[in-house]
Protein backbone atom coordinates (compact mmCIF):
# COMPACT_ATOMS: atom_id res chain seq x y z
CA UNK A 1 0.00 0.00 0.00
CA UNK A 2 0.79 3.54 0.11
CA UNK A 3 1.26 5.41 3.31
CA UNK A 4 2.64 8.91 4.20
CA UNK A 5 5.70 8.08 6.24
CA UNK A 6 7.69 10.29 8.65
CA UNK A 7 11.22 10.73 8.19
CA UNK A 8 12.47 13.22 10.70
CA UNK A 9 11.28 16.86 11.50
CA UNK A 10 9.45 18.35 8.55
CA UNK A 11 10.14 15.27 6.57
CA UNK A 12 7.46 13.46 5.65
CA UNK A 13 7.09 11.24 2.29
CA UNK A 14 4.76 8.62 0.74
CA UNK A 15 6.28 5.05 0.54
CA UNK A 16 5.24 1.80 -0.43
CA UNK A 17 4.81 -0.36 3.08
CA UNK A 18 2.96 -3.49 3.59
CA UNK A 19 -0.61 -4.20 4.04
CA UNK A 20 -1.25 -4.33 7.51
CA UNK A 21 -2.46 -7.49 8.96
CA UNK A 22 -4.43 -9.55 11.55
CA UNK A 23 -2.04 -9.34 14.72
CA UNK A 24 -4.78 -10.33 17.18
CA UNK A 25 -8.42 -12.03 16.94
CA UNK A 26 -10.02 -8.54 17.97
CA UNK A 27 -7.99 -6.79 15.14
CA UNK A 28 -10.16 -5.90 12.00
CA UNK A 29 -8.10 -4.24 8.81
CA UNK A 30 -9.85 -0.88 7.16
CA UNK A 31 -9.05 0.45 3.75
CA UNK A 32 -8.86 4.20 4.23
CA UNK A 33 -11.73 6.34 1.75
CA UNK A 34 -10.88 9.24 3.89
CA UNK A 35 -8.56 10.71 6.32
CA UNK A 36 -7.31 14.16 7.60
CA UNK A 37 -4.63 16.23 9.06
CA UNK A 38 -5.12 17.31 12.33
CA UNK A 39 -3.82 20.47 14.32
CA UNK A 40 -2.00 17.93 16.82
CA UNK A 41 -0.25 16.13 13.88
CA UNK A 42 1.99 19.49 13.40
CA UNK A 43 3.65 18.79 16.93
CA UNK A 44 4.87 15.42 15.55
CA UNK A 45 5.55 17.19 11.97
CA UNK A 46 8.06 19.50 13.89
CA UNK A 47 9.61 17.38 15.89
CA UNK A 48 8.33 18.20 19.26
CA UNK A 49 6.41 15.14 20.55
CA UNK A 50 9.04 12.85 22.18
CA UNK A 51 9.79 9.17 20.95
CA UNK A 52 8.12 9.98 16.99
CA UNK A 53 9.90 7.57 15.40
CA UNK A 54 11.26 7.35 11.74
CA UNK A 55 8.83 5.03 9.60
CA UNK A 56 5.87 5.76 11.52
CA UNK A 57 2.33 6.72 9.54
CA UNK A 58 0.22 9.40 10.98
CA UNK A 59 -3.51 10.44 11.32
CA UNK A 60 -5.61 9.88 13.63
CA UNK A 61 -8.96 10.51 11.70
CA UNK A 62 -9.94 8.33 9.40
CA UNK A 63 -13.18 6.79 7.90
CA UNK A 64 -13.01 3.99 5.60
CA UNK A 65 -14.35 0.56 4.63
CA UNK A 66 -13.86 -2.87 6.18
CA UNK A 67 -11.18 -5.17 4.43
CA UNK A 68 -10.92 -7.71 6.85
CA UNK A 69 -11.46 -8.86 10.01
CA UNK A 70 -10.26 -11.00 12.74
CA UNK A 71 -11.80 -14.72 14.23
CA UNK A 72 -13.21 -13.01 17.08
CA UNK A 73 -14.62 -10.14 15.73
CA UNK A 74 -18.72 -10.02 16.19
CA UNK A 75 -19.83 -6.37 15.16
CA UNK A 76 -17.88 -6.11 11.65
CA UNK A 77 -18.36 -7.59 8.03
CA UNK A 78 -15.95 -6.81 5.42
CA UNK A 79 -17.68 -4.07 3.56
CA UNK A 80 -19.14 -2.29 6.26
CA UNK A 81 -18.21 1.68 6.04
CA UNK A 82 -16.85 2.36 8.94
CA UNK A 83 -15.68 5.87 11.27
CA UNK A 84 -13.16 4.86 13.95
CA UNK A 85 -12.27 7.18 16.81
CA UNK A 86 -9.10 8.62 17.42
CA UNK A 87 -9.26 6.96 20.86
CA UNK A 88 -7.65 3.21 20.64
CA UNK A 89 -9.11 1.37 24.45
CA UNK A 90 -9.91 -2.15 25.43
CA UNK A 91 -13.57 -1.23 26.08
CA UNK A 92 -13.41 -3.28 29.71
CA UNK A 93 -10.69 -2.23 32.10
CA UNK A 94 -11.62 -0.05 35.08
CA UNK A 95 -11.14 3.43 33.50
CA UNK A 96 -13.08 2.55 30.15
CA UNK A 97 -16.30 0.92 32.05
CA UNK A 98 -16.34 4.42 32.96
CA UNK A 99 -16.15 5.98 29.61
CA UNK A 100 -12.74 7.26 30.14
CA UNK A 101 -12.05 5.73 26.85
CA UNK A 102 -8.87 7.95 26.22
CA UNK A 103 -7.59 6.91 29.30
CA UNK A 104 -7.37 3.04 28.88
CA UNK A 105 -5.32 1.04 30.79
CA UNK A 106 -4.59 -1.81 28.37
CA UNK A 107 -3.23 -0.18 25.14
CA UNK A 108 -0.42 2.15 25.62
CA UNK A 109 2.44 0.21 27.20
CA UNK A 110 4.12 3.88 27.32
CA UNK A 111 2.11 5.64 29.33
CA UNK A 112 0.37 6.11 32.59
CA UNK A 113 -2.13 8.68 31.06
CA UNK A 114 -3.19 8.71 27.57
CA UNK A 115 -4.51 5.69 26.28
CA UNK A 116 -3.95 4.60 22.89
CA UNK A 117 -3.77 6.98 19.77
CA UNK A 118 -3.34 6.41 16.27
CA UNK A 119 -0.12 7.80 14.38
CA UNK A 120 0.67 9.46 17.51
CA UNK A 121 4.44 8.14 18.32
CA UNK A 122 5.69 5.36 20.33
CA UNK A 123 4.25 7.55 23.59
CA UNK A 124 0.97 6.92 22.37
CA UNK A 125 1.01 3.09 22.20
CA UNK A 126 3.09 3.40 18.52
CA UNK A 127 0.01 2.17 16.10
CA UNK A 128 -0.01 3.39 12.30
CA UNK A 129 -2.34 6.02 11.62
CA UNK A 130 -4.74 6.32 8.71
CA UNK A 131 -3.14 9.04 6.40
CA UNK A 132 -2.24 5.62 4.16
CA UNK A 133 -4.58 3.03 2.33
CA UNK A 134 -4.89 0.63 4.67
CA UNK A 135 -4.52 1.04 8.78
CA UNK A 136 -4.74 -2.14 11.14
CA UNK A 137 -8.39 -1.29 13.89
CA UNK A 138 -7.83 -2.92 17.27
CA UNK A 139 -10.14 -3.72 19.23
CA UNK A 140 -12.91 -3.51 16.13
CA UNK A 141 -15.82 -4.83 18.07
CA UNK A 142 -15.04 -1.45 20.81
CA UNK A 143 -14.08 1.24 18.52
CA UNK A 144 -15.33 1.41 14.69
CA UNK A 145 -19.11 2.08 14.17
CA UNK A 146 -21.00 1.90 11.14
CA UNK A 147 -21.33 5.41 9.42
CA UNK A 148 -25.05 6.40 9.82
CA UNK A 149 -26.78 6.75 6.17
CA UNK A 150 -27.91 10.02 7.37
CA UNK A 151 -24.21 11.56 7.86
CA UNK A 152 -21.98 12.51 4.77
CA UNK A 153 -18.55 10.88 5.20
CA UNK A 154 -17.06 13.78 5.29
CA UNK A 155 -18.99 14.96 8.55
CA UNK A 156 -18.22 11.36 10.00
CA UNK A 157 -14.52 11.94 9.48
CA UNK A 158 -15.29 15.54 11.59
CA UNK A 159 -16.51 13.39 14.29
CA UNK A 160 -13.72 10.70 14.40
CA UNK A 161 -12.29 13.50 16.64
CA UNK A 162 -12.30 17.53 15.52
CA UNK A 163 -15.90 17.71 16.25
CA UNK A 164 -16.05 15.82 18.92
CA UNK A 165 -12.97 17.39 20.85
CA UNK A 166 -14.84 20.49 20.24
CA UNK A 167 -18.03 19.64 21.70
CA UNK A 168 -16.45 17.92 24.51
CA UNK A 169 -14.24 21.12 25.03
CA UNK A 170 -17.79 22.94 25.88
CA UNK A 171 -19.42 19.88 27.52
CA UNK A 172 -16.76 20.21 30.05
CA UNK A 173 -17.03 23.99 30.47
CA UNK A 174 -20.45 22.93 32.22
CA UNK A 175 -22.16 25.91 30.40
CA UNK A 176 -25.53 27.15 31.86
CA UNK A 177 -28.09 29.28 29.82
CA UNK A 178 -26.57 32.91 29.68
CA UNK A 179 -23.28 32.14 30.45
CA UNK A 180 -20.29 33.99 28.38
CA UNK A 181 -17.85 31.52 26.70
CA UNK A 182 -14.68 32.67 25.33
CA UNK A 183 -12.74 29.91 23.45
CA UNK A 184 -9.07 30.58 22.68
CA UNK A 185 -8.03 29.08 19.59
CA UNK A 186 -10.08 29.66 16.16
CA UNK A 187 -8.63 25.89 14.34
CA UNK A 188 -11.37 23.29 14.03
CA UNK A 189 -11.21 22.45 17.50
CA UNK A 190 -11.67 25.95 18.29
CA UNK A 191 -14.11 26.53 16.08
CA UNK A 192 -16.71 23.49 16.85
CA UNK A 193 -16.18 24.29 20.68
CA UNK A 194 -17.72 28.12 19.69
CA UNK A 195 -20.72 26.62 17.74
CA UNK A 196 -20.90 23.84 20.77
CA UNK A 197 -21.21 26.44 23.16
CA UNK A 198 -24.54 27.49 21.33
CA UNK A 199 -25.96 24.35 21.64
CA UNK A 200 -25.43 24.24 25.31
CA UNK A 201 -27.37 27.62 26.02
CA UNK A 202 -24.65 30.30 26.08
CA UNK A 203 -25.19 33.62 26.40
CA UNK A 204 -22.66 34.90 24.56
CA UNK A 205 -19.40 33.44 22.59
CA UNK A 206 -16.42 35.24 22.02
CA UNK A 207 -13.53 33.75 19.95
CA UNK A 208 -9.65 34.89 20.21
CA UNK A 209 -7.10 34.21 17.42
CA UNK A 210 -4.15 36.03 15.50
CA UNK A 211 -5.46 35.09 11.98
CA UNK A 212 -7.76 37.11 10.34
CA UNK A 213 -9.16 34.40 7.83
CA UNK A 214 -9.55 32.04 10.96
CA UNK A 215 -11.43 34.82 12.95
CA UNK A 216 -13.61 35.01 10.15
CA UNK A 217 -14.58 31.85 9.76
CA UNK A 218 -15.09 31.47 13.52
CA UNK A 219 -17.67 35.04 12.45
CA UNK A 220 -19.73 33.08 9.71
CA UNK A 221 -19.44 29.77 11.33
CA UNK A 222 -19.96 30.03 15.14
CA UNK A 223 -21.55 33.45 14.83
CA UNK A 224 -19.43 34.65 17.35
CA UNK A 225 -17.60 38.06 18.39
CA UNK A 226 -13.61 37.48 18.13
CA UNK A 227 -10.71 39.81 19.11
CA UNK A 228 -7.16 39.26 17.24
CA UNK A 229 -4.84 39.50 20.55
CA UNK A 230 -2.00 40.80 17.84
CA UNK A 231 -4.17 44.36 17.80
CA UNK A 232 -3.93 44.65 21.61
CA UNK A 233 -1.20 45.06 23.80
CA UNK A 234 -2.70 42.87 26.27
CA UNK A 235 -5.80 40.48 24.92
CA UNK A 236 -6.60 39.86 28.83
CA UNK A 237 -7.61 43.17 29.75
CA UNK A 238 -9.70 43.43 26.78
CA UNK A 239 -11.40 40.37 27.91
CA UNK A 240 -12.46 41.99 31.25
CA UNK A 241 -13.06 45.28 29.50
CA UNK A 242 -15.75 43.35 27.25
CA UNK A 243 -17.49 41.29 30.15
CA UNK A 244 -18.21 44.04 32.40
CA UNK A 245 -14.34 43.89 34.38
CA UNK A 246 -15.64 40.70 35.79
CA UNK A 247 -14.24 38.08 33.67
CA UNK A 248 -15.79 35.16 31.61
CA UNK A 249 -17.96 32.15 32.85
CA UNK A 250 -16.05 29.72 31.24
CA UNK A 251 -12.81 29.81 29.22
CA UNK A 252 -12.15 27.08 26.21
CA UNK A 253 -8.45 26.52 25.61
CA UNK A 254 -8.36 24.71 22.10
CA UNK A 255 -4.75 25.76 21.48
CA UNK A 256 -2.44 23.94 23.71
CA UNK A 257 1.30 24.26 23.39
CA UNK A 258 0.69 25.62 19.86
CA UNK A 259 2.37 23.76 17.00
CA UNK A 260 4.36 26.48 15.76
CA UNK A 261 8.15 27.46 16.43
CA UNK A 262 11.32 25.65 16.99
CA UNK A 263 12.87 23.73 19.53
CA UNK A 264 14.89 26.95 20.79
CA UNK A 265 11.17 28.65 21.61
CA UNK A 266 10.12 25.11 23.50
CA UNK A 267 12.83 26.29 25.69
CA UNK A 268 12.52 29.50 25.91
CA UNK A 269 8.34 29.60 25.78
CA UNK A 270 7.92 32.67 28.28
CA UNK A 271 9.44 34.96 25.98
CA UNK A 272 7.09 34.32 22.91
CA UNK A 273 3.52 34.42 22.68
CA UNK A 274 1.72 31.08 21.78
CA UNK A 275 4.59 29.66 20.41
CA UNK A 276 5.57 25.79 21.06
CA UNK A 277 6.22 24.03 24.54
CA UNK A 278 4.18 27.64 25.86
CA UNK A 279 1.31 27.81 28.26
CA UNK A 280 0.59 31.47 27.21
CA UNK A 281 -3.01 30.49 26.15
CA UNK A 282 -3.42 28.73 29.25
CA UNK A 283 -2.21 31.43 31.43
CA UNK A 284 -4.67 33.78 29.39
CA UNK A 285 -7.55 31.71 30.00
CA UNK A 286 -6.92 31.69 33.48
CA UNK A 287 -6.59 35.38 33.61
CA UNK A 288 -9.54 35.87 31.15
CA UNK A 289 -12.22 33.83 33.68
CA UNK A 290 -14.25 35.26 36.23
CA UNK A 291 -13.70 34.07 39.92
CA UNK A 292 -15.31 30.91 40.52
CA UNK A 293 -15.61 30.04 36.69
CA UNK A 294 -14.33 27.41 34.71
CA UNK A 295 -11.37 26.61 32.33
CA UNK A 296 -11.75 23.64 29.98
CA UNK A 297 -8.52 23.06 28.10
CA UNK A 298 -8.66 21.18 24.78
CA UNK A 299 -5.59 22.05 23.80
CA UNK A 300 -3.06 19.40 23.31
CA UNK A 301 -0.29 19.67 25.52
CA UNK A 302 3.39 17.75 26.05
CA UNK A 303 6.26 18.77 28.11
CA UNK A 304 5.74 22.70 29.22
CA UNK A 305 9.33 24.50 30.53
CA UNK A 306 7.08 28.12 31.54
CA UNK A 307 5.08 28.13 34.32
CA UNK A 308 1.39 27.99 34.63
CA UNK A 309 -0.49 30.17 36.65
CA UNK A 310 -1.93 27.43 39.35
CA UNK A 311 -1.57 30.11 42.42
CA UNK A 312 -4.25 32.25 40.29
CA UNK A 313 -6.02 29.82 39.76
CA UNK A 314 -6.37 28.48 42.79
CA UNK A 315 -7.11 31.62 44.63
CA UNK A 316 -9.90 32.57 41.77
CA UNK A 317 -11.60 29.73 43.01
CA UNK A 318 -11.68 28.35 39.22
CA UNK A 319 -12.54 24.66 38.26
CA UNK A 320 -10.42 23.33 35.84
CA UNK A 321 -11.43 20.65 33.71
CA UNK A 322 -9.52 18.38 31.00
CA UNK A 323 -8.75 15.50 29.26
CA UNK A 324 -8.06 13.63 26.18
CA UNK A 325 -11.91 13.49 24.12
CA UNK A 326 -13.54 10.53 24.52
CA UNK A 327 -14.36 10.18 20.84
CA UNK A 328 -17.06 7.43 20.69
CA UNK A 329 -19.05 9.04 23.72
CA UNK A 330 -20.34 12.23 21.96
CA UNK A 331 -21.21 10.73 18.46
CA UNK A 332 -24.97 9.82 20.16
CA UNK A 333 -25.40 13.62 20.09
CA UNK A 334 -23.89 14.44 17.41
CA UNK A 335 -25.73 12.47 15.50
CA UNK A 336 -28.94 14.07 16.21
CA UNK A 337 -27.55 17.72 15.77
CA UNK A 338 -26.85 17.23 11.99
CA UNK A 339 -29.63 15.12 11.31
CA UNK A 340 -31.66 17.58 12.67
CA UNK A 341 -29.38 20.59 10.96
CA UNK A 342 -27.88 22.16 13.99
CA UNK A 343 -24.36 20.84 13.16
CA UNK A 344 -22.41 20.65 9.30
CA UNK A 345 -19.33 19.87 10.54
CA UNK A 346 -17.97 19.54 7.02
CA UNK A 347 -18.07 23.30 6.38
CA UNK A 348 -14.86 23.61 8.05
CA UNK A 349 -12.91 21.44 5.30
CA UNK A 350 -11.17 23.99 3.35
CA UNK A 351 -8.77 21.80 0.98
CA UNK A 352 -8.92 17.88 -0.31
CA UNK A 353 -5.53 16.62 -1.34
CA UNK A 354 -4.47 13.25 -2.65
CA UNK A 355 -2.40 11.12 -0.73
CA UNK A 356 0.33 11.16 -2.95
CA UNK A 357 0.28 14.95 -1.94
CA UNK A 358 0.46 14.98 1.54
CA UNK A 359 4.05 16.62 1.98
CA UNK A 360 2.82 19.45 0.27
CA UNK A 361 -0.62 19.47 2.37
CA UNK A 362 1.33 19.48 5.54
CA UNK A 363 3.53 22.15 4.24
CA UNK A 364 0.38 24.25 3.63
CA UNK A 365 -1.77 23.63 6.94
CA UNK A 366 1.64 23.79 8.98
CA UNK A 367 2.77 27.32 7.10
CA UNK A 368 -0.95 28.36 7.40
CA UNK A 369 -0.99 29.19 3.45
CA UNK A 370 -4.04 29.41 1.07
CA UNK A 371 -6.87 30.21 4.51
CA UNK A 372 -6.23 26.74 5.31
CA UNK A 373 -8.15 25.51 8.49
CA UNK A 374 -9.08 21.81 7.86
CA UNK A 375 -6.86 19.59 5.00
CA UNK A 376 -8.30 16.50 4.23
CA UNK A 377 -6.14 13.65 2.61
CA UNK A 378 -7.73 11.37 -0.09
CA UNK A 379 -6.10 8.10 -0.75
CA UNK A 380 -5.61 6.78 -4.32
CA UNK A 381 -7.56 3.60 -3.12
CA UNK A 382 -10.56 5.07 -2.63
């Protein structure tokens, strides 16, 4: 098959590897009709997420068609079109009978945290993603679910984890009718927590960003006020200035140690604003909250060398809530908000690139060229 394969820091190629197969009776094999690039994919793109090894495929979002599956395997027929969630979990140990599917115990050798991930390095179990033709499923009878025949596969690929991240993002915000959201961070992530925040009965939804064609998305999309923190000298005081000097009722982080930068501003984070290894958004959305509200942070972060602003926290009274998204969990509602209209998570796709492409679509989303918000990769196979 053909599979986008990583070759060091902003080195990435397709390559002819093999087929995956059967490793384990639970295992089913998928042949990928669609995948995408995600925001979180640029951190192993750069370099920055430890132990991404050379040879390894990325993408964790990915719809496709069963190939094959595996002796044990009850819920899944070759043929059957299929979305999987980013999330890979066993479905029974303690933490996912509690729907803490990100958080398995059983699939991530590597880690005490994070469950399994697809294309996500060797600290997030180390399974091939889906930006190839194939991609081995564990665990098919847990994960995978049939794609609804009401739901374009594009919005199912939105739900394998942008759109649910998002909504997640504001289900943990706790949002009550009339509340004020502000959600730092106008990607796809971003962007679905703002119209998310809707749904849930805010008040009010403000969205910060630095680019202007992101910000107006986030406008025609979410229908939401934004700010571009690069006009003010401080994007905190504006915040109180435009909620009364009290602060906001809950505060979305959906940027996370942002994917841009070097290695050199990792190290250095303090001294440059939302640049990589830097809490700066997080410190924001702490100072951006009223006392007593909450910060939900979506945001993907790794190692962090600046501090974070805990003491503030804690003496704002603020709740602070956050994990990995428990893909499979939301699609129940999401379902039901585009069937019934209230969702199109597909109007965030901005560019469809063949496989073969995929250096140059990386290139593109990573160097934020051509309004690019949401690259989706199409392999030849399909």
């Amino acid at each position: 098959m053909r599979a986008m394969v990583y070759r060091g820091p902003y080195k990435i190629r397709v390559e002819e590897k093999d087929i995956p197969r059967i490793e384990h009776p639970n295992d089913a094999v998928v042949r990928v009709e669609l995948a995408a690039i995600c925001g979180s994919d640029l951190h192993l793109y750069h370099g920055m997420m430890p132990d991404t090894r050379v040879g390894m495929t990325f993408g964790h979002e990915f719809i496709g068609v069963v190939h094959e599956v595996g002796p044990s395997v009850q819920n899944l027929r070759p043929g059957d079109r299929v979305m999987v969630p980013f999330n890979i979990y066993c479905g029974s140990c303690y933490f996912c009978a509690r729907g803490l599917y990100s958080n398995c115990h059983n699939v991530n050798p590597n880690a005490t945290a994070v469950g399994g991930i697809y294309g996500y390095s060797h600290t997030c179990g180390g399974y091939d993603g889906g930006q190839a033709e194939f991609v081995r499923v564990p665990f098919a009878d847990v994960g995978p679910a049939l794609i609804p025949d009401t739901i374009s596969d594009e919005d199912a690929l939105m739900c394998t984890d942008a759109l649910a991240t998002g909504y997640f993002g504001a289900q943990l915000g706790d949002i009550v009718e009339g509340d004020v959201v502000v959600v730092f961070g106008a990607g796809p992530v971003g962007l679905f927590a703002a119209q998310s925040a809707w749904l849930m009965g805010a008040g009010r939804v403000i969205v910060i960003d630095h680019l202007e064609y992101r910000l107006e998305k986030a406008r025609a999309m979410a229908h939401a006020e934004t700010y571009n923190f690069a006009e003010y000298d401080d994007i905190v005081v504006q915040m109180k200035k435009a909620t009364g000097h009290l602060g906001a009722d809950v505060v979305i982080d959906a940027v996370g140690a942002e994917a841009d930068g070097n290695f050199l501003q990792h190290v250095a984070a303090a001294k440059f604003k939302m640049q990589g290894g830097s809490p700066i958004a997080l410190n924001w959305a702490i100072d951006s909250a009223r006392k007593g509200g909450t910060i939900s942070v979506m945001g993907a972060y790794g190692p962090i060398f600046s501090a974070v602003k805990f003491g503030d926290a804690m003496n704002k009274g603020l709740t602070l809530r956050m994990n990995q998204c428990p893909a499979k969990r939301q699609w129940p509602r999401l379902f039901s908000h585009i069937e019934n209209g209230y969702l199109k998570p597909s109007e965030i796709v901005t560019h469809r690139i063949p496989l073969e492409h995929i250096a140059e679509a990386y290139h593109i989303f990573s160097a934020k060229l051509d309004n690019c918000i949401k690259p989706i990769i199409v392999p030849s196979s399909a």
